[in-house]
C-alpha atoms as a PDB file:
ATOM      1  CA  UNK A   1     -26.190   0.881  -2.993  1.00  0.00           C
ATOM      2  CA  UNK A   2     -24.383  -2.043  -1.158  1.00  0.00           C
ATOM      3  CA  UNK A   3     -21.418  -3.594  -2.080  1.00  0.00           C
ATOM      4  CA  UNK A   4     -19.333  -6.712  -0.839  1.00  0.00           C
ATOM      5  CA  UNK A   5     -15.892  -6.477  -1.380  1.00  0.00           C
ATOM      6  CA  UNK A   6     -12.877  -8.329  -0.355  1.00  0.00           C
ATOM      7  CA  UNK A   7     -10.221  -6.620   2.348  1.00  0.00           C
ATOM      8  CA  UNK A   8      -7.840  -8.438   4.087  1.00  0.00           C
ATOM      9  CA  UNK A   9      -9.737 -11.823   3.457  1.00  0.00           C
ATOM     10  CA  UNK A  10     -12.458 -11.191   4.544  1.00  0.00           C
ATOM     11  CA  UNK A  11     -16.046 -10.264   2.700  1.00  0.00           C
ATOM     12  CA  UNK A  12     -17.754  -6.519   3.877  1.00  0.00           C
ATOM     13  CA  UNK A  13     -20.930  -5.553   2.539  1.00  0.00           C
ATOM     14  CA  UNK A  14     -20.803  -1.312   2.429  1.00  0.00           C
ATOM     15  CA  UNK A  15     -23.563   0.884   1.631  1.00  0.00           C
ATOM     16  CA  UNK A  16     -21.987   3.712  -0.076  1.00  0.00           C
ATOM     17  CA  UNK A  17     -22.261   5.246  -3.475  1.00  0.00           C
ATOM     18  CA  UNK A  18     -20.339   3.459  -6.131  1.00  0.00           C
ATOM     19  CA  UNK A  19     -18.391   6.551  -6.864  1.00  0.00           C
ATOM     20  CA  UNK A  20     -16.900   6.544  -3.238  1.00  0.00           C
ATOM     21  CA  UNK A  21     -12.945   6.286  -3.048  1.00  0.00           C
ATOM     22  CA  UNK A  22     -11.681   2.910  -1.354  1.00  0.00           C
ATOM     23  CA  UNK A  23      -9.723   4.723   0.593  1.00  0.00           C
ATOM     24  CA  UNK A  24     -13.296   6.376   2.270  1.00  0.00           C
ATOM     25  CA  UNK A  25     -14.489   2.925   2.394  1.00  0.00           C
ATOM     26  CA  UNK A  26     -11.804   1.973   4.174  1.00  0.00           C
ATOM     27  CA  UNK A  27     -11.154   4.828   6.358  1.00  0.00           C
ATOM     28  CA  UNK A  28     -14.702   6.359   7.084  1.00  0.00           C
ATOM     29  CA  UNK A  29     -16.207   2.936   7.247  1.00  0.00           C
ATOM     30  CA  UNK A  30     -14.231   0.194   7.691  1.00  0.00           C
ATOM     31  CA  UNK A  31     -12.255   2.248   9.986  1.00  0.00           C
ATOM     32  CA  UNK A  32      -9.024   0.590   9.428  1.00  0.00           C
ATOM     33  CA  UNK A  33      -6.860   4.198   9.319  1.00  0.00           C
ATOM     34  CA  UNK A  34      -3.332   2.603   7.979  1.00  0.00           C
ATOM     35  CA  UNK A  35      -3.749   3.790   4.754  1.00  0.00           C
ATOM     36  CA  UNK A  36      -3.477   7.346   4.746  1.00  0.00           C
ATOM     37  CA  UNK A  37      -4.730  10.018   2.464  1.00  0.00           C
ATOM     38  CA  UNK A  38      -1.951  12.817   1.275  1.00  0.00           C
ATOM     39  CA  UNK A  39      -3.078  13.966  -1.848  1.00  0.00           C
ATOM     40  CA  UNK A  40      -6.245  12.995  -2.763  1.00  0.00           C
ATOM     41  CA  UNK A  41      -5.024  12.453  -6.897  1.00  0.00           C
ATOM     42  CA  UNK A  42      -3.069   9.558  -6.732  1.00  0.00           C
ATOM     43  CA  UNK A  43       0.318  11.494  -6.829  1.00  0.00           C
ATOM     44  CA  UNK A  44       1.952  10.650  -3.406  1.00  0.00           C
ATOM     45  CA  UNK A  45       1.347   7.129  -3.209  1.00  0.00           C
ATOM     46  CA  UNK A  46       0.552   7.778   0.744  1.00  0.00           C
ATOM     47  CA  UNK A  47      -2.929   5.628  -0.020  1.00  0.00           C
ATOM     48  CA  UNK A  48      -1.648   2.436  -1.874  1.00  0.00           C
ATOM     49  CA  UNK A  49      -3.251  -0.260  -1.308  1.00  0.00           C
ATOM     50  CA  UNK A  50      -3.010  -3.636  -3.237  1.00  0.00           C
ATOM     51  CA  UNK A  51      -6.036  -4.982  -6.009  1.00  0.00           C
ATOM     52  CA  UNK A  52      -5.588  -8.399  -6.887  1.00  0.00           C
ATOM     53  CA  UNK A  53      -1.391  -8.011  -5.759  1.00  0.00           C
ATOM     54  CA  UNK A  54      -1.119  -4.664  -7.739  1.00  0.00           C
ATOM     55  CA  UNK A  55      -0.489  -1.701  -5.900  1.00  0.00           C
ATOM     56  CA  UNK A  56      -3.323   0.457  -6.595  1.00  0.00           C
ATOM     57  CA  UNK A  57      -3.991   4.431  -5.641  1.00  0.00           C
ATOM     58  CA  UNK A  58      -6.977   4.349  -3.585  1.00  0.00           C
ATOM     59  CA  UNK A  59      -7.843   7.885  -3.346  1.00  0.00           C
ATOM     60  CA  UNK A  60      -8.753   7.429  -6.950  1.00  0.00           C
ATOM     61  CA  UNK A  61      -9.969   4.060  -7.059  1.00  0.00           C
ATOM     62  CA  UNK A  62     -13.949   3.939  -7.076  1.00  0.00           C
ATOM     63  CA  UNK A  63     -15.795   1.340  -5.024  1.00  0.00           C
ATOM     64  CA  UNK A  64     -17.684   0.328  -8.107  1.00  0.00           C
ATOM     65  CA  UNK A  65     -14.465  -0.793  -9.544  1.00  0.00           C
ATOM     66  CA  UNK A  66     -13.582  -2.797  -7.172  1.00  0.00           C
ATOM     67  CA  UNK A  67     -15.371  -5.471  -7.770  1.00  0.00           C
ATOM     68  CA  UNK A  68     -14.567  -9.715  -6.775  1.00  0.00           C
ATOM     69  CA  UNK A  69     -10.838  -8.111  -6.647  1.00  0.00           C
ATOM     70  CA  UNK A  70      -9.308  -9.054  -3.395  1.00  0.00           C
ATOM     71  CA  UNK A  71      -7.956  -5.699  -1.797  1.00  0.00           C
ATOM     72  CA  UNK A  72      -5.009  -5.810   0.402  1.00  0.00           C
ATOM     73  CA  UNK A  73      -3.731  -3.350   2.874  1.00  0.00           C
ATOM     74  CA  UNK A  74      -1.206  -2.518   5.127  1.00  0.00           C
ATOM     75  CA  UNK A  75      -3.284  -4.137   7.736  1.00  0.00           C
ATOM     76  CA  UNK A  76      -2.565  -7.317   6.638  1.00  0.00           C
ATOM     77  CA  UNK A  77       0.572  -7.235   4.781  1.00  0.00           C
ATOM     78  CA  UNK A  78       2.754  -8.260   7.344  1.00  0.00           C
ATOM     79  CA  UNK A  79       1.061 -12.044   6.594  1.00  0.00           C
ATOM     80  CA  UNK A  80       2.818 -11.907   3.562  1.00  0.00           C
ATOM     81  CA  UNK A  81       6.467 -13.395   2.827  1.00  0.00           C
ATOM     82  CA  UNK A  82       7.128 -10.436   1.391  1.00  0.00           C
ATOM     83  CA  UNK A  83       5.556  -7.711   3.721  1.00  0.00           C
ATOM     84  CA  UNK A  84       6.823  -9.301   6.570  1.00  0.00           C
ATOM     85  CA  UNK A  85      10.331  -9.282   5.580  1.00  0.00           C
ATOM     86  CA  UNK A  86       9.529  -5.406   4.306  1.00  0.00           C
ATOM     87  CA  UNK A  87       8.324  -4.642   7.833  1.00  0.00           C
ATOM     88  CA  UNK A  88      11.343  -5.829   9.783  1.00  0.00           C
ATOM     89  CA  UNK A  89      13.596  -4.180   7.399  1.00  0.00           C
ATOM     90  CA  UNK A  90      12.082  -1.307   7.723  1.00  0.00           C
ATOM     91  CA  UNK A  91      12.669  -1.832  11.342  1.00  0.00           C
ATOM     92  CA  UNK A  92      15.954  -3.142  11.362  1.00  0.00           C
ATOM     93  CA  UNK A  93      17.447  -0.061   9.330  1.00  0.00           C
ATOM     94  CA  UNK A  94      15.477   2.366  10.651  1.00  0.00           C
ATOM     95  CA  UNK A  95      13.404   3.972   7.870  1.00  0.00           C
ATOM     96  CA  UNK A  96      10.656   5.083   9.399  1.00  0.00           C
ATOM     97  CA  UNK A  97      11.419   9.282  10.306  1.00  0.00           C
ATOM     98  CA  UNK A  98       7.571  11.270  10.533  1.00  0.00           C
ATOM     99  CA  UNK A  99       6.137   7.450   9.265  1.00  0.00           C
ATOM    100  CA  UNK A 100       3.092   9.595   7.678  1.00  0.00           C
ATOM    101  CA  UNK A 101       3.753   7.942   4.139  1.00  0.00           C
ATOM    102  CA  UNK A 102       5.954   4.637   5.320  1.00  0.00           C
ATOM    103  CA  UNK A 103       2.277   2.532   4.321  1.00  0.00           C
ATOM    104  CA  UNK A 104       1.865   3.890   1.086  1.00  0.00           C
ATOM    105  CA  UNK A 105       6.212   2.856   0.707  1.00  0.00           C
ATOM    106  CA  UNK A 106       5.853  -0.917   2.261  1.00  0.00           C
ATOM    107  CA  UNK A 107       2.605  -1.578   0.228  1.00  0.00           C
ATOM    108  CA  UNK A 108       4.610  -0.383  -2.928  1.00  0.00           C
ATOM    109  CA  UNK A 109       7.667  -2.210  -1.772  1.00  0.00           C
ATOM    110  CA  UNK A 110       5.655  -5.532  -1.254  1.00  0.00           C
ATOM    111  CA  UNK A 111       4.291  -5.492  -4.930  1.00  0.00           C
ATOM    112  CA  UNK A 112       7.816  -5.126  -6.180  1.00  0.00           C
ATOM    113  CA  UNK A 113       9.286  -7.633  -4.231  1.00  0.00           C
ATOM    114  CA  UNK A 114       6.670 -10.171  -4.900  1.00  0.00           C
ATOM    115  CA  UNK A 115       6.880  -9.299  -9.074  1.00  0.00           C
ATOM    116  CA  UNK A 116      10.416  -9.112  -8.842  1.00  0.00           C
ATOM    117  CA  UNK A 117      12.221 -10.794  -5.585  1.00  0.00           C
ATOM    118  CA  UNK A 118      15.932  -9.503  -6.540  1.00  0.00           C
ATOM    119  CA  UNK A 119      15.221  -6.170  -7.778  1.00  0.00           C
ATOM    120  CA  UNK A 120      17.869  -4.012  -9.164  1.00  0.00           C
ATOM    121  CA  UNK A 121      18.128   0.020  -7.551  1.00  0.00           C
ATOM    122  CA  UNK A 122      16.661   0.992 -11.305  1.00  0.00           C
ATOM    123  CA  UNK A 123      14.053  -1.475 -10.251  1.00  0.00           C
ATOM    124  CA  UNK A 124      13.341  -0.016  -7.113  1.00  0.00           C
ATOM    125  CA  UNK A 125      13.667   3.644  -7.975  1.00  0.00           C
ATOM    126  CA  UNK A 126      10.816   2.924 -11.150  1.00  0.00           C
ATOM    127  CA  UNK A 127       8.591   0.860  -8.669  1.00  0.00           C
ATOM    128  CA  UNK A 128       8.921   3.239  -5.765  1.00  0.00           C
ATOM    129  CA  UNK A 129       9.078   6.483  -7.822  1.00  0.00           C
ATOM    130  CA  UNK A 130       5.439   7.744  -7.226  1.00  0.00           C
ATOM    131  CA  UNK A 131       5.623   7.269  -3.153  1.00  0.00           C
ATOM    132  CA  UNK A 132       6.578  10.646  -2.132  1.00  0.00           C
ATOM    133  CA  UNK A 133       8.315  10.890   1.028  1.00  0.00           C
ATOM    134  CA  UNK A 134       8.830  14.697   2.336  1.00  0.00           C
ATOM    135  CA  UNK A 135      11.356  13.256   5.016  1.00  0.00           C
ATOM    136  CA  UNK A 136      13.488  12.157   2.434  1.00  0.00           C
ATOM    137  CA  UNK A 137      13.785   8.894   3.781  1.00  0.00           C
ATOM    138  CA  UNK A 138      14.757   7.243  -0.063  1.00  0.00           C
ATOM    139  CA  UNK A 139      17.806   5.690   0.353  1.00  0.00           C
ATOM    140  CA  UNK A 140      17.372   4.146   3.695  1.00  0.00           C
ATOM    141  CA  UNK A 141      13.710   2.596   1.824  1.00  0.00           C
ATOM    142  CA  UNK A 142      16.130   1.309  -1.173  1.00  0.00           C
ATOM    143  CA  UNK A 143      18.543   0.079   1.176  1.00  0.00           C
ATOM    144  CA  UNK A 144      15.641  -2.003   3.663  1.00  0.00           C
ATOM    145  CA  UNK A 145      14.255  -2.872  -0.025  1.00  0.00           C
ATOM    146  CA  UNK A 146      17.788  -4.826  -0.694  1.00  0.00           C
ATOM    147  CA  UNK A 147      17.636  -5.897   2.996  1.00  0.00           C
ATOM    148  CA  UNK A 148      14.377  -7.714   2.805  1.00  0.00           C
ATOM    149  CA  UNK A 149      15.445  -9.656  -0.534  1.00  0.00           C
ATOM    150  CA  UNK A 150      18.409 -10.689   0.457  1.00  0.00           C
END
């Protein structure tokens, strides 16, 4: 069945099954690889993308439910205030180690900052607490977190 949906701005019209992960849709199809799969049950945050500003799991996230919901990802989130700051945070303080799940942590990261600009470290620990990170790379994320609001 064919579906238009909304990435990045701009309208795509995929033939897929309804039931197909965004992420596939965006990987397989779309070929736009910067949102990467880890888990595969929304438990590593390594495939957040954003629906509508809310970051969303797309390994779980069916096609079908998509919908007129404009989908964001880390493609494009460097046009935002927010992921742009994020981005040269990240830079200036170094985050990035392996960089295998640093999408998944900016696209998280943007949908704090833009819900809540000054976030406190509870803030950021609750909003960043299902991006897993098996370089450890937490504190320097909560520190380029800080560094981008300020």
């Amino acid at each position: 069945m064919a579906y238009t949906i909304k990435i990045n701005g701009t309208a795509h019209t995929i033939d897929a099954d309804g039931d197909t992960p965004l992420l596939w849709v965006l990987r397989d199809i779309l070929g736009m690889t910067g949102t990467k799969f880890g888990c595969g049950a929304a438990l590593c945050g390594a495939c957040t993308v954003h629906v509508d500003g809310t970051a969303t799991r797309s390994c779980i996230t069916p096609l079908e439910s998509v919908g007129e919901s404009a989908v964001t990802t880390i493609e494009a989130i460097g046009q935002t205030p927010q992921g742009k700051a994020l981005q040269q945070a990240w830079l200036d303080l170094e985050v990035v180690q392996c960089g295998y799940c640093q999408s998944g942590q900016l696209m998280s990261a943007a949908a704090l900052l833009t819900a809540t600009p000054k976030p406190s470290d509870e803030d950021i620990d609750a909003a960043m607490s299902g991006n897993v990170c098996r370089c450890g790379t937490y504190q320097r994320i909560r520190a380029a977190i800080h560094h981008a609001a300020a």
